[in-house]
N, C-alpha and C. Protein backbone atom coordinates (compact mmCIF):
# COMPACT_ATOMS: atom_id res chain seq x y z
N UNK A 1 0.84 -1.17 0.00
CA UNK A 1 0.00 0.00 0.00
C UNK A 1 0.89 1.25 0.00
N UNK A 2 1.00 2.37 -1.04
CA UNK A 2 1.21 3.30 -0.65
C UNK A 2 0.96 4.26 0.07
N UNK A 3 1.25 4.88 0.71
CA UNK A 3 0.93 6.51 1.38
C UNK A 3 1.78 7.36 1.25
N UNK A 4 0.68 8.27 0.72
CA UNK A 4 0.77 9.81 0.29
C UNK A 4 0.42 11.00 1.46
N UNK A 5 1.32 11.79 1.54
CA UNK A 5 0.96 12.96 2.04
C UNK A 5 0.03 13.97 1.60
N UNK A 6 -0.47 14.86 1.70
CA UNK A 6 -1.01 15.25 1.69
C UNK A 6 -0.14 17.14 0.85
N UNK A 7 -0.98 17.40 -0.34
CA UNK A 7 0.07 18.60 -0.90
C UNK A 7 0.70 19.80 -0.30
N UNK A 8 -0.44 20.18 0.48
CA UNK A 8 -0.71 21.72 1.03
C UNK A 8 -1.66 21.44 2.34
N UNK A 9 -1.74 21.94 3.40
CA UNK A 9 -2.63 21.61 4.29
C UNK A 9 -3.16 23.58 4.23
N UNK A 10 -4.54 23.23 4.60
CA UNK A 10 -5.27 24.41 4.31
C UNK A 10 -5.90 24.69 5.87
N UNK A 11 -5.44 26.25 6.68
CA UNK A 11 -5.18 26.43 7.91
C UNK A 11 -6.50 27.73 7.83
N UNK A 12 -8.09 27.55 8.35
CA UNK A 12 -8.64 28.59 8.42
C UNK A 12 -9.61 28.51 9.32
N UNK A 13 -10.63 29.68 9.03
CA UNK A 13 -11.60 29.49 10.55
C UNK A 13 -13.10 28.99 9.75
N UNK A 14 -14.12 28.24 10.11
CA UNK A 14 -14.83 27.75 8.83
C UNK A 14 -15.81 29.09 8.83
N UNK A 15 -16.47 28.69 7.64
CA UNK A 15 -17.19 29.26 6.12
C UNK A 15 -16.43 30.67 5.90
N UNK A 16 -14.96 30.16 5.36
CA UNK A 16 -14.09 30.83 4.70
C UNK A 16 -13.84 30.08 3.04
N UNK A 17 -14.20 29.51 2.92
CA UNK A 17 -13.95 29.23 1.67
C UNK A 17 -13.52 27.37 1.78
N UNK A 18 -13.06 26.97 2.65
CA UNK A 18 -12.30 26.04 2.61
C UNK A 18 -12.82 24.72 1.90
N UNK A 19 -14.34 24.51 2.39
CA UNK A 19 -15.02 23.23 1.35
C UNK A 19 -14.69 23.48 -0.06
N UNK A 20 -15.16 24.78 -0.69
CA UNK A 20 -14.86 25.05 -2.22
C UNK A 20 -13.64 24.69 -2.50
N UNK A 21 -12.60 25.40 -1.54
CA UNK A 21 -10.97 24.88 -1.91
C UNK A 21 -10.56 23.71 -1.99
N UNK A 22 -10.79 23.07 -1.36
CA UNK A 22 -10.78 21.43 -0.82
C UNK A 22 -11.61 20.58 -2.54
N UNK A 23 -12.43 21.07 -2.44
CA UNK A 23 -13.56 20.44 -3.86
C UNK A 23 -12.73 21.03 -5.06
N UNK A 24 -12.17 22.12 -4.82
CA UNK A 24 -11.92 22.38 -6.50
C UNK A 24 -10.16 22.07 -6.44
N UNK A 25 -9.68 21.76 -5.37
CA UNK A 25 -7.87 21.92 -6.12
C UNK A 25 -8.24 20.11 -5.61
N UNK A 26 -9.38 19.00 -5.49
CA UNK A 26 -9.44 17.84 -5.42
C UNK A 26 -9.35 16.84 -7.30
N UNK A 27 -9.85 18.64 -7.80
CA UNK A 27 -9.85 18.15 -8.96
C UNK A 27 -8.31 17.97 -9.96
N UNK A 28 -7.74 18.72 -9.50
CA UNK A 28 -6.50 18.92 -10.25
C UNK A 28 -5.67 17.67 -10.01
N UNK A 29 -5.14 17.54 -11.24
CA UNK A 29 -4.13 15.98 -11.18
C UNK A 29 -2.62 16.14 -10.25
N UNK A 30 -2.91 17.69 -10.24
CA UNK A 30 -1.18 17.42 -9.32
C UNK A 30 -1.66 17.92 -8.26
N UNK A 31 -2.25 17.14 -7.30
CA UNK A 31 -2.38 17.87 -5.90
C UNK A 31 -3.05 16.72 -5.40
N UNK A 32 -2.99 16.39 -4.33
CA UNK A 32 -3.54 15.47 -3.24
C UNK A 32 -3.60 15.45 -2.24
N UNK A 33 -5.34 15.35 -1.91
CA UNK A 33 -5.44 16.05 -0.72
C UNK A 33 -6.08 14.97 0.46
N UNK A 34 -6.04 14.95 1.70
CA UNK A 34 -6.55 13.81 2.55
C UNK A 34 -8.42 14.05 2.74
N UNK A 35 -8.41 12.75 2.92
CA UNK A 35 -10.20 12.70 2.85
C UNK A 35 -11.08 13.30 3.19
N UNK A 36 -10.58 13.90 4.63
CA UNK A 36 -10.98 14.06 5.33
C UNK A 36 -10.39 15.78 5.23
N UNK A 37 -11.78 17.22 5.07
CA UNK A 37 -11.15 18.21 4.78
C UNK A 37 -11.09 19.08 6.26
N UNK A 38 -11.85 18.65 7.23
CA UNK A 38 -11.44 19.32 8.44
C UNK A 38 -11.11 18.36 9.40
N UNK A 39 -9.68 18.76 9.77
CA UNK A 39 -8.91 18.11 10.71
C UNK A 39 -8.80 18.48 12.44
N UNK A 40 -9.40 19.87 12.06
CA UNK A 40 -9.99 20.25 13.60
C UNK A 40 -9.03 19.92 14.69
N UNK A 41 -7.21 20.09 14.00
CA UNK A 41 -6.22 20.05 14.56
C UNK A 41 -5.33 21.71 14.99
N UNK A 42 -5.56 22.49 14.38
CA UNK A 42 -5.42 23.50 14.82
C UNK A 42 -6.49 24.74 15.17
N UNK A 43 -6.02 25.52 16.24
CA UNK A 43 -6.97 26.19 17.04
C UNK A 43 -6.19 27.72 17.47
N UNK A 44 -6.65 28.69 16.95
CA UNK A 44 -6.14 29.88 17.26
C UNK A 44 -5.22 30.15 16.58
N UNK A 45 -5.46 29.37 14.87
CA UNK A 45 -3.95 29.67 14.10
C UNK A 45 -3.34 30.76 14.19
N UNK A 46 -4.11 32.09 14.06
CA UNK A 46 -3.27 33.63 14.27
C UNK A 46 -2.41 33.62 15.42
N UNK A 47 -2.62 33.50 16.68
CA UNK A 47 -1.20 33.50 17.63
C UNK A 47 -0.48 32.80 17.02
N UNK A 48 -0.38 31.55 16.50
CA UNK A 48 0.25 30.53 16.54
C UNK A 48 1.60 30.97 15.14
N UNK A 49 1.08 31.94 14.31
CA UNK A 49 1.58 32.14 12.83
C UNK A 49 2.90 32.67 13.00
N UNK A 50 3.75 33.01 14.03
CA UNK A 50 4.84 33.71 14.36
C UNK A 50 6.08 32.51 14.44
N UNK A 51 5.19 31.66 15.00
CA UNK A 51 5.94 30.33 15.65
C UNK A 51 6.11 29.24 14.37
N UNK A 52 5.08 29.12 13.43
CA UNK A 52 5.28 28.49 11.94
C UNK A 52 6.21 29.44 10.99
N UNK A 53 5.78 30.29 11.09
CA UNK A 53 7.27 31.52 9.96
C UNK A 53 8.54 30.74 10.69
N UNK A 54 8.57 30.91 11.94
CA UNK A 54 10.19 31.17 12.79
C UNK A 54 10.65 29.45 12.17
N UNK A 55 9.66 28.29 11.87
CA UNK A 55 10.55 27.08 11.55
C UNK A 55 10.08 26.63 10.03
N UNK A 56 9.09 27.26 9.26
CA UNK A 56 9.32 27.65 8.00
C UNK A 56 9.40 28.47 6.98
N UNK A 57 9.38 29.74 7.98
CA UNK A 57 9.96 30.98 6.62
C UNK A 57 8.94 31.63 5.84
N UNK A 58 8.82 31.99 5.46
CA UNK A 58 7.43 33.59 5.39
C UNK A 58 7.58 32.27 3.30
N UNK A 59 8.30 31.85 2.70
CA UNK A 59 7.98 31.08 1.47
C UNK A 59 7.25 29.89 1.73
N UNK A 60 7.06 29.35 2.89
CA UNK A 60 6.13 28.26 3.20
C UNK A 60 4.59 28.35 3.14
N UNK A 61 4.33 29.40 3.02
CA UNK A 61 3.40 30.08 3.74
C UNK A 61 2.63 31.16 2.58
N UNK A 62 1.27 30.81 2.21
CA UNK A 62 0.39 31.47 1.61
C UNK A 62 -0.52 31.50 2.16
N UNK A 63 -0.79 33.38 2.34
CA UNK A 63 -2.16 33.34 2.77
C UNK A 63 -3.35 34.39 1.59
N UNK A 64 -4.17 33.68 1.86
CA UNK A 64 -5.88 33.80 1.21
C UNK A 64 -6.80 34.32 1.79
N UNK A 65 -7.37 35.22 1.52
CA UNK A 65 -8.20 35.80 2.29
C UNK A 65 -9.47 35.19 1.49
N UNK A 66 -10.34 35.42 2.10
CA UNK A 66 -11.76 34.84 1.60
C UNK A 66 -12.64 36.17 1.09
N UNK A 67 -12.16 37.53 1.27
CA UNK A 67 -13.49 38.37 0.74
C UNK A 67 -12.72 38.24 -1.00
N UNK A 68 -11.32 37.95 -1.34
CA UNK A 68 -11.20 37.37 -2.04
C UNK A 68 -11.43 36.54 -2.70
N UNK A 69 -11.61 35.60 -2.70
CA UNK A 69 -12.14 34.71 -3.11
C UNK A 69 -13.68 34.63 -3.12
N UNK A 70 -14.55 35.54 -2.82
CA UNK A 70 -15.75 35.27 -3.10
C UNK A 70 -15.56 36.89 -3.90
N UNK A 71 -14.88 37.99 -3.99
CA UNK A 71 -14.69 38.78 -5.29
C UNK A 71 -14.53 38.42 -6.74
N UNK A 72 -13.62 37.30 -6.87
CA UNK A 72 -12.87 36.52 -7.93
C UNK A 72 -12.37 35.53 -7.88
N UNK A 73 -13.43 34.12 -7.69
CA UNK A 73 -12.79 32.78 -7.38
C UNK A 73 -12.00 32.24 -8.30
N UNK A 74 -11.68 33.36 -9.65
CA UNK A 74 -10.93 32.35 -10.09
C UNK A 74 -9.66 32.91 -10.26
N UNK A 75 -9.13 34.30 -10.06
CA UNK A 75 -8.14 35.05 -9.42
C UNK A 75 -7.71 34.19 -8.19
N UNK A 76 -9.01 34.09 -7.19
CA UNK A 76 -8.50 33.54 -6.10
C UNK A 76 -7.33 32.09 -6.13
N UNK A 77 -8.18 31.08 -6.78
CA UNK A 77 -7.51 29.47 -6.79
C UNK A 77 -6.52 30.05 -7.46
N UNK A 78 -6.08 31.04 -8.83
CA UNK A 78 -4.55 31.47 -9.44
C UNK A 78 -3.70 31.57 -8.46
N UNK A 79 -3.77 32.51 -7.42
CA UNK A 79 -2.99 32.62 -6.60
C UNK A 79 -2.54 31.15 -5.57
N UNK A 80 -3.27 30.49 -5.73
CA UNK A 80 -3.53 29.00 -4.59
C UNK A 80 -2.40 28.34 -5.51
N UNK A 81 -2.58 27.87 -7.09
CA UNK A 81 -1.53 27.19 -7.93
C UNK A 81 -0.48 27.48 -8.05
N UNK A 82 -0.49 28.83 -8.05
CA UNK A 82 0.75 29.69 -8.72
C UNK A 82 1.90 29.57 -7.48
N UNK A 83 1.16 29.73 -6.52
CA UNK A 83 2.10 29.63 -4.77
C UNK A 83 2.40 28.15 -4.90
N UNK A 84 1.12 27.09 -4.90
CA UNK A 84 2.09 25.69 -5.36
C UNK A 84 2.42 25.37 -6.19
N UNK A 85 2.70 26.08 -7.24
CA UNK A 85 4.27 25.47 -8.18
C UNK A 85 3.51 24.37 -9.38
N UNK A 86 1.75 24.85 -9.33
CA UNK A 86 1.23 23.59 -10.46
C UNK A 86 0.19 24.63 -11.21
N UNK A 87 0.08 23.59 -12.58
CA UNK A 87 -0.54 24.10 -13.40
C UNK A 87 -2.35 25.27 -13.17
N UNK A 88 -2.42 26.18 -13.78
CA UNK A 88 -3.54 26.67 -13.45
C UNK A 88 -4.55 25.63 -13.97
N UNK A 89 -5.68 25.62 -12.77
CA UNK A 89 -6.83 25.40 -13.29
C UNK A 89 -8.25 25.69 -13.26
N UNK A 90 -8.61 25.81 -14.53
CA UNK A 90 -9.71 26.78 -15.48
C UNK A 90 -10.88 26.57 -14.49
N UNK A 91 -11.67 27.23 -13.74
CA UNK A 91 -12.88 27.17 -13.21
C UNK A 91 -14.24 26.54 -14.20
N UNK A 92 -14.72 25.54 -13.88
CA UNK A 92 -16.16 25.59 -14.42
C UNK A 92 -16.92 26.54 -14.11
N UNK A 93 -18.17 26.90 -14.94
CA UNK A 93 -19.50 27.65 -14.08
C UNK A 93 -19.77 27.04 -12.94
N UNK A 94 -19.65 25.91 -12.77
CA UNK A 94 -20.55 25.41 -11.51
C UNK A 94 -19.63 25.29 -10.41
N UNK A 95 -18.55 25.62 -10.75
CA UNK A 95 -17.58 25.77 -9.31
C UNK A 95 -17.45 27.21 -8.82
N UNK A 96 -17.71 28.41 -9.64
CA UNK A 96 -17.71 29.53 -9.29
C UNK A 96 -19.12 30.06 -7.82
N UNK A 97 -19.94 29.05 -7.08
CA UNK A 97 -20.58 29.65 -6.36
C UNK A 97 -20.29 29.18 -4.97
N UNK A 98 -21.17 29.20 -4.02
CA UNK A 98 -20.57 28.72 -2.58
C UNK A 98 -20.73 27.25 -3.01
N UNK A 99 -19.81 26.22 -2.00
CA UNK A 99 -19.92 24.88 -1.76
C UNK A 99 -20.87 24.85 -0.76
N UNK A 100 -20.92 25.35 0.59
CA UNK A 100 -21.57 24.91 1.87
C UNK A 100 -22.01 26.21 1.94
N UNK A 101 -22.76 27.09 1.47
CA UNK A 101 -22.94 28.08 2.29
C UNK A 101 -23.46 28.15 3.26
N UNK A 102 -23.73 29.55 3.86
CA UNK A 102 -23.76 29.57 5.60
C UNK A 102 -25.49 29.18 5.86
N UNK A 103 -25.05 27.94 7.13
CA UNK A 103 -26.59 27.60 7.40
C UNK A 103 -27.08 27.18 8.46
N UNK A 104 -28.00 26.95 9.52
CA UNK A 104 -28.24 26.65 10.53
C UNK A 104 -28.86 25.66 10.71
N UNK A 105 -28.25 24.95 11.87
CA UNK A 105 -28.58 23.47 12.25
C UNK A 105 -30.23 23.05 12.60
N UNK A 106 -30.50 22.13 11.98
CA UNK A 106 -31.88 22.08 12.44
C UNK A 106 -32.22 21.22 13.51
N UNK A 107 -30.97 20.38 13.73
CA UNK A 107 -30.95 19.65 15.31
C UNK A 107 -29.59 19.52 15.72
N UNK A 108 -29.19 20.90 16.68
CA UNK A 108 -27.58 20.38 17.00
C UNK A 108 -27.17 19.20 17.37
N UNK A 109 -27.87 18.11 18.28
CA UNK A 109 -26.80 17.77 18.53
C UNK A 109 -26.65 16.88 17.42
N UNK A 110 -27.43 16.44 16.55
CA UNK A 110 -26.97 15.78 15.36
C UNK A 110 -26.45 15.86 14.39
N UNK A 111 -25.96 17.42 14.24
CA UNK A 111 -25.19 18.41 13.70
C UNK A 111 -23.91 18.11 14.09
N UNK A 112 -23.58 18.64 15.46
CA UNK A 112 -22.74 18.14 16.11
C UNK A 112 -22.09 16.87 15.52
N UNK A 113 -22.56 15.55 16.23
CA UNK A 113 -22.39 14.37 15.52
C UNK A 113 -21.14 14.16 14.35
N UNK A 114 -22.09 15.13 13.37
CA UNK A 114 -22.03 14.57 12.12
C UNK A 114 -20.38 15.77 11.87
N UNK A 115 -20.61 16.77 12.57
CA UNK A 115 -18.89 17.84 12.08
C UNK A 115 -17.95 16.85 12.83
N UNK A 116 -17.82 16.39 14.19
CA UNK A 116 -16.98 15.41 14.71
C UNK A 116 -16.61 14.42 13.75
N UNK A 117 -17.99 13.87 13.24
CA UNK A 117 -17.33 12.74 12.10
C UNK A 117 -16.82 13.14 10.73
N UNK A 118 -17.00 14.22 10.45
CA UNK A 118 -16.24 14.67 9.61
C UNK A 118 -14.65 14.68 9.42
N UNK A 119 -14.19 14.97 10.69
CA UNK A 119 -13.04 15.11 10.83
C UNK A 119 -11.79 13.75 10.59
N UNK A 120 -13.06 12.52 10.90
CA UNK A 120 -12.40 11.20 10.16
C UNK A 120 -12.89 10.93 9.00
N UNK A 121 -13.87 11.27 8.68
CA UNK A 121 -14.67 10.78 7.36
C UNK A 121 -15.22 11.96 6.85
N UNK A 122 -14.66 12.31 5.62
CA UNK A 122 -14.72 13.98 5.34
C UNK A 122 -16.12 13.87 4.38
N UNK A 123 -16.26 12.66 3.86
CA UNK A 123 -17.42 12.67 3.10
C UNK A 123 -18.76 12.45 4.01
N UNK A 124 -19.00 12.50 4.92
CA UNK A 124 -20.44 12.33 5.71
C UNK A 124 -20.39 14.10 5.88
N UNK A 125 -19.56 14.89 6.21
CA UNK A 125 -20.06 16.62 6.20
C UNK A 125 -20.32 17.03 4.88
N UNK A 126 -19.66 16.77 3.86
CA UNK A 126 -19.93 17.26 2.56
C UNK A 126 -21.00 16.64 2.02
N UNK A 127 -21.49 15.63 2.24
CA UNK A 127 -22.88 14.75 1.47
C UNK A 127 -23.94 15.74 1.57
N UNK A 128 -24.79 15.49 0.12
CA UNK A 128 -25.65 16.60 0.03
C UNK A 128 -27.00 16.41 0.91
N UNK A 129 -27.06 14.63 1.28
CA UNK A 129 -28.12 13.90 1.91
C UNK A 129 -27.82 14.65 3.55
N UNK A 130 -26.52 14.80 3.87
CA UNK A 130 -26.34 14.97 4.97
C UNK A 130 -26.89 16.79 5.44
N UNK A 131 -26.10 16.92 4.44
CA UNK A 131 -26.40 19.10 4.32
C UNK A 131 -27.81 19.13 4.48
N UNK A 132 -28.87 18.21 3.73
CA UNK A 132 -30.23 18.63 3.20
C UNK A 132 -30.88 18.36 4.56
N UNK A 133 -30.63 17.29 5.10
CA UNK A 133 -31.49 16.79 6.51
C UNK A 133 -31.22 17.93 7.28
N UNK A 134 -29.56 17.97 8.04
CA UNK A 134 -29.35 18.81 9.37
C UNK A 134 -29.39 20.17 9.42
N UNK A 135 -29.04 20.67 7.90
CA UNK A 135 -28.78 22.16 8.46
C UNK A 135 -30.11 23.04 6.71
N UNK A 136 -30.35 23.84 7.14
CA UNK A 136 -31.46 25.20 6.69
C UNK A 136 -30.64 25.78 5.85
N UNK A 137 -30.59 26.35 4.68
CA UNK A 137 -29.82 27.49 4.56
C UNK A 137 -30.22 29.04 4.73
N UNK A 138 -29.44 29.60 5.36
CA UNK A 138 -29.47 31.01 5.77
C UNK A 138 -30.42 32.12 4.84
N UNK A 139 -30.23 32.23 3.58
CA UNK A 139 -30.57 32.92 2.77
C UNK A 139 -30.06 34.33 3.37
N UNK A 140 -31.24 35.11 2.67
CA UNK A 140 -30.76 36.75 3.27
C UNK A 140 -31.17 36.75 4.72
N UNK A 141 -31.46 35.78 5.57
CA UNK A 141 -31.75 35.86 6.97
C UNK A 141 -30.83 35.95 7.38
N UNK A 142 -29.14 35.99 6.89
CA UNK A 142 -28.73 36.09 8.09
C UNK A 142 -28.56 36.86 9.23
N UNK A 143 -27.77 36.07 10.01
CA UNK A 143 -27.76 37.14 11.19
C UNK A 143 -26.99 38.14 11.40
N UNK A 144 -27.00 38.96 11.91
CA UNK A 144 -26.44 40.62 12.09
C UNK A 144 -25.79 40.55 13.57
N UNK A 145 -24.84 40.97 13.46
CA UNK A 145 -23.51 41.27 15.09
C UNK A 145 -24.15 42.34 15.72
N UNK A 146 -24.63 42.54 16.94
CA UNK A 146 -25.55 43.62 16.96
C UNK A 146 -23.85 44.64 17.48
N UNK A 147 -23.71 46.24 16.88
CA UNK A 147 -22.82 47.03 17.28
C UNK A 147 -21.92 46.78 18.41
N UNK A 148 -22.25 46.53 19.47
CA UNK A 148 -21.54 46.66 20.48
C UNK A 148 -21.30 45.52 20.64
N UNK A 149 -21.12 44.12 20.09
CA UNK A 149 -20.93 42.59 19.93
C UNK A 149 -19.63 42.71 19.18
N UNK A 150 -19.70 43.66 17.80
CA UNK A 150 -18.69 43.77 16.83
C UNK A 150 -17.29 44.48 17.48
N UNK A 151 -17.77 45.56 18.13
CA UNK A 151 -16.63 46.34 19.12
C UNK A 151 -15.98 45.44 20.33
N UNK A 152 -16.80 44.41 20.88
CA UNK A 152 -16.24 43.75 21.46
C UNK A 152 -15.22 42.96 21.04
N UNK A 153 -15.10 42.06 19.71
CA UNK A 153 -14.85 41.48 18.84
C UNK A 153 -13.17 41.78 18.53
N UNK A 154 -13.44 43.57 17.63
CA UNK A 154 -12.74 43.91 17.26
C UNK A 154 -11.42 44.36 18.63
N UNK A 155 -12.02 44.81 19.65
CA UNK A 155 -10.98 45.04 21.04
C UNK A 155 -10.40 43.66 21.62
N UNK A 156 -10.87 42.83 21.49
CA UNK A 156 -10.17 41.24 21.77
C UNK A 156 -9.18 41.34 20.56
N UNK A 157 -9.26 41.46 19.17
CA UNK A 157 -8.83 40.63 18.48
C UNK A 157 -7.78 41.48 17.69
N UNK A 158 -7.75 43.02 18.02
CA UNK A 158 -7.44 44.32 17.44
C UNK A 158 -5.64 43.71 17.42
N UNK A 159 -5.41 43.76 18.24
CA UNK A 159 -3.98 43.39 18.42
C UNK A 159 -3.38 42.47 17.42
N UNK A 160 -4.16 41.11 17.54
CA UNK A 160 -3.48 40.12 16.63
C UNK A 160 -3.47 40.18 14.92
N UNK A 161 -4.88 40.83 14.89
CA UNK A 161 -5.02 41.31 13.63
C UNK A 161 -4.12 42.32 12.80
N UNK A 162 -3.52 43.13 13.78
CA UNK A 162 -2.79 44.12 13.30
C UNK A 162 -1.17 43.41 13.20
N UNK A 163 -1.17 42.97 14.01
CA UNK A 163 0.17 42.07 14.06
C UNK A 163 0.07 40.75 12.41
N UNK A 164 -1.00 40.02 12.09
CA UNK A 164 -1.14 39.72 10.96
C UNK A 164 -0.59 40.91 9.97
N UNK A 165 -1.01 41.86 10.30
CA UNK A 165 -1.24 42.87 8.72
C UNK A 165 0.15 43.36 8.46
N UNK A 166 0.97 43.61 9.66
CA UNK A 166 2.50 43.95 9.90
C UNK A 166 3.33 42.76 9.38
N UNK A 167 2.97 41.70 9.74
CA UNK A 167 4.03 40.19 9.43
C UNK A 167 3.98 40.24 7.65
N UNK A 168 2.60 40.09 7.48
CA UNK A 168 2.04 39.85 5.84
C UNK A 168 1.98 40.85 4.88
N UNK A 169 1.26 41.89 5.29
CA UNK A 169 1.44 42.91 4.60
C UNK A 169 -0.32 43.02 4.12
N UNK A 170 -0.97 42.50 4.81
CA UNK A 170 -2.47 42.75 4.21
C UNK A 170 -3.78 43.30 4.90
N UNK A 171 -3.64 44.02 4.40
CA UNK A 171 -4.99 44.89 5.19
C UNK A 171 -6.21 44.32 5.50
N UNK A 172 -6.08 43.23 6.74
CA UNK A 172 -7.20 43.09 6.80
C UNK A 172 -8.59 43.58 7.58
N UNK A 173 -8.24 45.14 8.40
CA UNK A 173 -8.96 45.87 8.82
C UNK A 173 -10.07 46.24 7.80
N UNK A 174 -8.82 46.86 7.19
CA UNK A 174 -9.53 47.66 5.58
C UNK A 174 -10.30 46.75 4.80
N UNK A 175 -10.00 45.14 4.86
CA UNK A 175 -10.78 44.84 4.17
C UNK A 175 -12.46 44.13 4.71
N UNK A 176 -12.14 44.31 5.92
CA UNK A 176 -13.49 44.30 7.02
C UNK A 176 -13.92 45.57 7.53
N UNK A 177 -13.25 46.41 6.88
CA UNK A 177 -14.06 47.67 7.22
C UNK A 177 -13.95 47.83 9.01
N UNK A 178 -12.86 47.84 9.29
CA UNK A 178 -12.97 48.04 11.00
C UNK A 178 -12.53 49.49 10.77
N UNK A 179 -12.68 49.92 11.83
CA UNK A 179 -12.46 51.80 12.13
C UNK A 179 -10.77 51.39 12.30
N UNK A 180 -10.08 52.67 11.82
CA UNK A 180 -8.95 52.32 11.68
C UNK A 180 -8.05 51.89 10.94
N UNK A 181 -8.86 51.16 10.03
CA UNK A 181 -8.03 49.93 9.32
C UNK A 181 -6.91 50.05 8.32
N UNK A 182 -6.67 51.47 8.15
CA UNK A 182 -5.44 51.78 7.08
C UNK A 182 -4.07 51.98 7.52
N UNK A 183 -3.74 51.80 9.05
CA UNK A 183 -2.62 51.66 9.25
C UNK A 183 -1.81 50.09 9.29
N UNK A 184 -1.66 49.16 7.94
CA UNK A 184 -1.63 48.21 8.04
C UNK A 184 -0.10 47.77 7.68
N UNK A 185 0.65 49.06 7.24
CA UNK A 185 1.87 48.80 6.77
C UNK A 185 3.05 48.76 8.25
């Protein structure tokens, strides 16, 4: 039996993009990816990003933002190939929209359940049988941060974020629209 590693491991917080990513670079012949697309092995990647540079180097390391990728998914995956060193590949129409978009559980704890088992068996979260039973989709209902939820948010998280934008170089105030957000250089 062989075993294969895995090409690129993909490090984010979910409904950032990651099912679509996972589904569309699954297609490409030079890339291989493990079954299972959330590993629900890392936690608080932003502290943690100082300590991965320091033992692989700011070239190990691509980051993606997601208002990107839902601007220009197919700009977006360019940048995903081009960083790994493989051929571009051409978007279908039917890959250009959400994979999972955002949706609410219609019975946690069986919700629950079923993201735990994901994490060994990546195909029971992605099944469409599975999506259609447990979870609603959002539509334009979603929900709204009420003001003073968002300020809370942003004062916890103000620090690390800015420390991202200094390491990387990317505005991601500015691109969430936080008060402030243009001092990113």
């Amino acid at each position: 039996m062989v075993t294969r590693l895995p090409t690129f491991l993909h490090i984010g917080p979910g409904k950032s993009g990651s099912s679509w990513l996972h589904e569309t670079l699954a297609l490409h012949p030079e890339v291989y990816l493990s079954e299972a697309k959330d590993l629900y092995f890392f936690s608080r990647y932003c502290t943690r990003l100082q300590r991965y540079l320091d033992c692989f180097g700011r070239q190990a390391l691509h980051v993606a933002v997601f208002d990107h990728l839902r601007a220009d998914p197919q700009a977006f995956l360019d940048g995903v190939t081009a960083w790994l060193q493989i051929d571009r590949l051409v978007l279908a129409p039917e890959l250009l929209g959400a994979r999972q978009p955002a949706s609410d559980a219609r019975w946690l704890p069986l919700a629950t359940v079923a993201k735990r088992a994901a994490g060994v068996v990546g195909w029971v979260k992605r099944s469409a049988v599975v999506q259609r039973v447990l979870y609603e989709p959002l539509g334009d209902s979603r929900p709204v941060m009420p003001p003073a939820d968002a300020a809370f948010v942003r004062e916890h998280l103000e620090a690390e974020v800015a420390g991202v934008e200094r390491r990387l170089g990317i505005p991601l105030r500015q691109l969430w629209n936080w008060p402030g957000g243009q001092d990113h250089g």
